[in-house]
C-alpha atoms as a PDB file:
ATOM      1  CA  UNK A   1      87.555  65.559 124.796  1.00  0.00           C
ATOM      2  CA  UNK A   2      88.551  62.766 127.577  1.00  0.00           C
ATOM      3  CA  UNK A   3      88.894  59.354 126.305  1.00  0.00           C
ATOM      4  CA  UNK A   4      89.154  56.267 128.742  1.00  0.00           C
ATOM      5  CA  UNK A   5      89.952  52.637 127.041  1.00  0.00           C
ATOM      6  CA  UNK A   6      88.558  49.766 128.929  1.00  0.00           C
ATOM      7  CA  UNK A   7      87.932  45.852 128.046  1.00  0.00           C
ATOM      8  CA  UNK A   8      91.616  44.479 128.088  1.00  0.00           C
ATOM      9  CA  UNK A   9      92.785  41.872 129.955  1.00  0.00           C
ATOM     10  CA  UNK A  10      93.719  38.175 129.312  1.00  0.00           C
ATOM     11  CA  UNK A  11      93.154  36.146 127.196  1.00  0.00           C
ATOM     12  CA  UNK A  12      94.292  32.552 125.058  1.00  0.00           C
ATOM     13  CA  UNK A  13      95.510  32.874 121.416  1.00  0.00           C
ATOM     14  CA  UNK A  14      92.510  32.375 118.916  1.00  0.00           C
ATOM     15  CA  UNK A  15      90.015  34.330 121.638  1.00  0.00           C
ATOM     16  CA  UNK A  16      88.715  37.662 121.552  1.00  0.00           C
ATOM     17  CA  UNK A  17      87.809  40.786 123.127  1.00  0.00           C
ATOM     18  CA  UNK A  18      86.272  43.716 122.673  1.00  0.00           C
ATOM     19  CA  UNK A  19      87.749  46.883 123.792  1.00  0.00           C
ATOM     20  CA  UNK A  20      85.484  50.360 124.766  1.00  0.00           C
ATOM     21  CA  UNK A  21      86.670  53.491 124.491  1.00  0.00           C
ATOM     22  CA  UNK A  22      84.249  56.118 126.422  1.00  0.00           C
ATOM     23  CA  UNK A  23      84.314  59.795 125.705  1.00  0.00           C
ATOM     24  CA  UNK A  24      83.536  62.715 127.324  1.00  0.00           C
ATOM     25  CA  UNK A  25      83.686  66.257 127.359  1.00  0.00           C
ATOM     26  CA  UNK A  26      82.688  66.778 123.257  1.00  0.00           C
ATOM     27  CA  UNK A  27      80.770  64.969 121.212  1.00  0.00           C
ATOM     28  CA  UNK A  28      82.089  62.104 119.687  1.00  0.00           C
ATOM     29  CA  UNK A  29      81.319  62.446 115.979  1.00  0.00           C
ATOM     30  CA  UNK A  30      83.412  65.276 115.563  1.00  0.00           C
ATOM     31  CA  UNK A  31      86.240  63.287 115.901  1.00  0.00           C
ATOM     32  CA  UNK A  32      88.020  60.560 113.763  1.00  0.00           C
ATOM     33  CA  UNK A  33      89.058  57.878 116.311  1.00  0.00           C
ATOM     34  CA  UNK A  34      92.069  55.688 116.176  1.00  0.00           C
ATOM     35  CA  UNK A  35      93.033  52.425 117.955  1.00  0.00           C
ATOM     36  CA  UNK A  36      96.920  52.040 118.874  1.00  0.00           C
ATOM     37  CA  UNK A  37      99.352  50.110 120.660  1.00  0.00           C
ATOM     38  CA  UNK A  38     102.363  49.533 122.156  1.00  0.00           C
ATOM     39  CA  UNK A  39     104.009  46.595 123.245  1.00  0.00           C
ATOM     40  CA  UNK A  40     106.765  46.224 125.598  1.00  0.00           C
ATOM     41  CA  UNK A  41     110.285  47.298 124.378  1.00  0.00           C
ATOM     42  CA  UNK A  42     108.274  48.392 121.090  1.00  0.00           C
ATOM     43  CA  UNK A  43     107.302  51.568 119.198  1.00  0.00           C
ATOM     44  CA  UNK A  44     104.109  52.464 119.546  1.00  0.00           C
ATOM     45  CA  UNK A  45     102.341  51.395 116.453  1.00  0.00           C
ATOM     46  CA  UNK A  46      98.393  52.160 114.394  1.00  0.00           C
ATOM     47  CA  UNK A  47      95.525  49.261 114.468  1.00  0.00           C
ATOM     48  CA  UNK A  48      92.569  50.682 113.554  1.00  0.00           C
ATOM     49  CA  UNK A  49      91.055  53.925 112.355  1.00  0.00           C
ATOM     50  CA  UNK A  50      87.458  54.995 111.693  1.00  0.00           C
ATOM     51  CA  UNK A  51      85.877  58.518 109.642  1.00  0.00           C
ATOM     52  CA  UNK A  52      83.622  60.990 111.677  1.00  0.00           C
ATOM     53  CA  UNK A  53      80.565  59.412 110.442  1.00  0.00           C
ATOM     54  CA  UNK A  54      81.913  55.607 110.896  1.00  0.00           C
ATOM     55  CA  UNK A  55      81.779  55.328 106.712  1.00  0.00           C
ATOM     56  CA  UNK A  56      85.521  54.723 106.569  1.00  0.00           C
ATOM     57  CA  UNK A  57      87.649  52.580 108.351  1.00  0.00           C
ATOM     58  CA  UNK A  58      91.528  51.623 108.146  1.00  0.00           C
ATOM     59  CA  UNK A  59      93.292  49.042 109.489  1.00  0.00           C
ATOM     60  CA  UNK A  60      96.948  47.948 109.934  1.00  0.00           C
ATOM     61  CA  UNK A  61      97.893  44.590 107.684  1.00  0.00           C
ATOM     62  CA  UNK A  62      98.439  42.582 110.868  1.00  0.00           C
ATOM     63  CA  UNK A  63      94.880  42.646 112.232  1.00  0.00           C
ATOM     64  CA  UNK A  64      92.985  43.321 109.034  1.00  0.00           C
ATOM     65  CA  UNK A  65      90.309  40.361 109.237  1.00  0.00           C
ATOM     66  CA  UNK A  66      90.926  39.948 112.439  1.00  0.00           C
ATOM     67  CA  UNK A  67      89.920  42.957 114.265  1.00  0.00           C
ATOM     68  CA  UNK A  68      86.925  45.603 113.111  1.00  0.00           C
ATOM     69  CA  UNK A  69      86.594  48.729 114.780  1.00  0.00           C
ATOM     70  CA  UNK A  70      83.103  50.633 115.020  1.00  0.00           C
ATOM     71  CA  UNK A  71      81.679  53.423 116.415  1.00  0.00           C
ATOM     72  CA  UNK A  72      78.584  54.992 117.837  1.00  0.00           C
ATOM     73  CA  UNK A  73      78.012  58.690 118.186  1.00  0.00           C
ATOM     74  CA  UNK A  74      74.999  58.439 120.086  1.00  0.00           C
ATOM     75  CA  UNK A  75      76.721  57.254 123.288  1.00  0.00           C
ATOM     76  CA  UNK A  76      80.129  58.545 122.463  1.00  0.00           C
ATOM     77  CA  UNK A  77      81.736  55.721 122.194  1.00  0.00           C
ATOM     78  CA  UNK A  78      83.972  53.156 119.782  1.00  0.00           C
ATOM     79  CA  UNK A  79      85.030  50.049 119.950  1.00  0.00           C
ATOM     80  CA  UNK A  80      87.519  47.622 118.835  1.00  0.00           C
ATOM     81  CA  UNK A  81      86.358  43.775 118.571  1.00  0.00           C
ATOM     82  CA  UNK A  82      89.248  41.796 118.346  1.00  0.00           C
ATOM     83  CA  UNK A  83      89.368  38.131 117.203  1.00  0.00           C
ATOM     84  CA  UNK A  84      91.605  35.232 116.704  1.00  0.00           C
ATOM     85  CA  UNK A  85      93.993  36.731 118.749  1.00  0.00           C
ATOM     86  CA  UNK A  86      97.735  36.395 118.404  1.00  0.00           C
ATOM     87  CA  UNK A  87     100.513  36.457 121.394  1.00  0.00           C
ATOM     88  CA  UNK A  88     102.007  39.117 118.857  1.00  0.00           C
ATOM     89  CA  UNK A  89      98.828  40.934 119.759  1.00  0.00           C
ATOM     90  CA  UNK A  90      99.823  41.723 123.337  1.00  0.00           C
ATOM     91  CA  UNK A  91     100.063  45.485 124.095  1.00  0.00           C
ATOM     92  CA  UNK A  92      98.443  48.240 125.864  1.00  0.00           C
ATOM     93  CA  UNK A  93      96.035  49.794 123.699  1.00  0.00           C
ATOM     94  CA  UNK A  94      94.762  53.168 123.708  1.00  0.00           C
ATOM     95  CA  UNK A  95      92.200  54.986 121.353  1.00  0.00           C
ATOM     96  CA  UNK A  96      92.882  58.351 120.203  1.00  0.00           C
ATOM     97  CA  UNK A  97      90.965  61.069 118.519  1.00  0.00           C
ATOM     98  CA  UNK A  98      91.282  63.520 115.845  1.00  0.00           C
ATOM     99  CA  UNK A  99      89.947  66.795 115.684  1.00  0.00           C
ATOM    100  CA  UNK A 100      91.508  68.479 111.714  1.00  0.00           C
ATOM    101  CA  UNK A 101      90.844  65.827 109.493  1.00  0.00           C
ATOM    102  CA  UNK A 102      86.596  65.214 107.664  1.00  0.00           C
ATOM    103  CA  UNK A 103      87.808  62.711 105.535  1.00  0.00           C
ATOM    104  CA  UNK A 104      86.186  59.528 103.942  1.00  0.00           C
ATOM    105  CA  UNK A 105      89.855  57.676 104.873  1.00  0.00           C
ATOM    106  CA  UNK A 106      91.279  58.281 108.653  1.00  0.00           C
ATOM    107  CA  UNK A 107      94.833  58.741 109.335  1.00  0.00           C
ATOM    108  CA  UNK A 108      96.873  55.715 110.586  1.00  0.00           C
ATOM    109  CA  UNK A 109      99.681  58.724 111.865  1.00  0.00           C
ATOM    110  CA  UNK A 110      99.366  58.672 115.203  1.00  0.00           C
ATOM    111  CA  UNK A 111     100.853  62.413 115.699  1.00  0.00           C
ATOM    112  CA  UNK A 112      97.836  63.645 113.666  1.00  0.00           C
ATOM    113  CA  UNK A 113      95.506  62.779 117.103  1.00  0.00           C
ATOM    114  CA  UNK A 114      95.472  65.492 119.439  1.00  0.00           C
ATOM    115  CA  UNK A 115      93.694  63.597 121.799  1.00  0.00           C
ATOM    116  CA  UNK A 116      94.707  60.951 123.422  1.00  0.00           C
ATOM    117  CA  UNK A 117      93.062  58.153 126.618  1.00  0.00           C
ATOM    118  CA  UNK A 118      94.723  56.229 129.093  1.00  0.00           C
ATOM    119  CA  UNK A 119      95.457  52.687 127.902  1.00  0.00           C
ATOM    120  CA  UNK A 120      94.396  49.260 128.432  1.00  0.00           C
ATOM    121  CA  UNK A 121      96.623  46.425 128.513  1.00  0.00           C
ATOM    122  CA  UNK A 122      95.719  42.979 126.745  1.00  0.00           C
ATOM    123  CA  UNK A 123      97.463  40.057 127.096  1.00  0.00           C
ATOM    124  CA  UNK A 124      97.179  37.089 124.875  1.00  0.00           C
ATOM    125  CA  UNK A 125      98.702  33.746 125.894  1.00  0.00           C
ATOM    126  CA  UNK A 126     100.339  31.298 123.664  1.00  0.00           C
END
C-alpha cells in the first residue's frame, strides 16, 4: 500500500488542522493506521492510532483531547483533526500502516508499521 499525508502547513497556537492521509494500492481496512511525528533535532515519536474497523483508537498523552483520529475505508483514507494546537506540536507528520496486527487496541510502536507515507510538515506559531 502507498500512503501520501497532506493538510500541514501553518498555523497559530490554539488553531487547528486536519491532516489526510490517502492510500492506494490495497484497501485500506486491512490495515491499522498510525499518525507519527518528528520534530526537528527529535526522535520520532506515536500520536495517534486507529483498529482495522475504526472501533479502537490510541492516542499519545500529549494530544489526547486535543487531536482525534478517524478513518474511512470506503475512500481509503484517515485523518487526523488536530485542535488547540501547541508550538510543541510542530513536526512533520506522517501516517503509517500496519498489516499483522486485528486487534481491538492499535500499536503506538512505530516499528510494528510496515508501511510507511511521505510526511507533512505543520508548523504552529507561538
Amino acid at each position: 500500500v502507498q500512503l501520501q499525508a497532506s493538510g500541514g502547513g501553518l498555523v497559530q497556537a490554539g488553531g487547528s488542522l486536519r491532516l489526510s492521509c490517502a492510500a492506494s494500492g490495497r484497501t485500506l481496512s486491512n490495515y491499522a493506521l498510525g499518525w507519527f511525528r518528528q520534530a526537528p533535532g527529535k526522535e520520532r515519536e506515536f500520536v495517534a492510532a486507529i483498529s482495522r474497523n475504526g472501533g479502537g483508537t490510541k492516542y499519545a498523552d500529549s494530544v489526547k483531547g486535543r487531536f482525534t483520529i478517524s478513518r474511512d475505508n470506503a475512500n481509503n483514507m484517515v485523518y487526523l483533526q488536530m485542535n488547540s494546537l501547541e508550538p510543541e506540536d510542530t513536526a512533520v507528520y506522517y501516517c503509517a500502516a500496519d498489516s499483522v496486527r486485528w486487534g481491538l487496541v492499535p500499536t503506538s510502536v512505530g516499528s510494528q508499521y510496515d508501511y510507511w507515507g511521505l510526511g507533512t510538515l505543520v508548523t504552529v506559531s507561538s
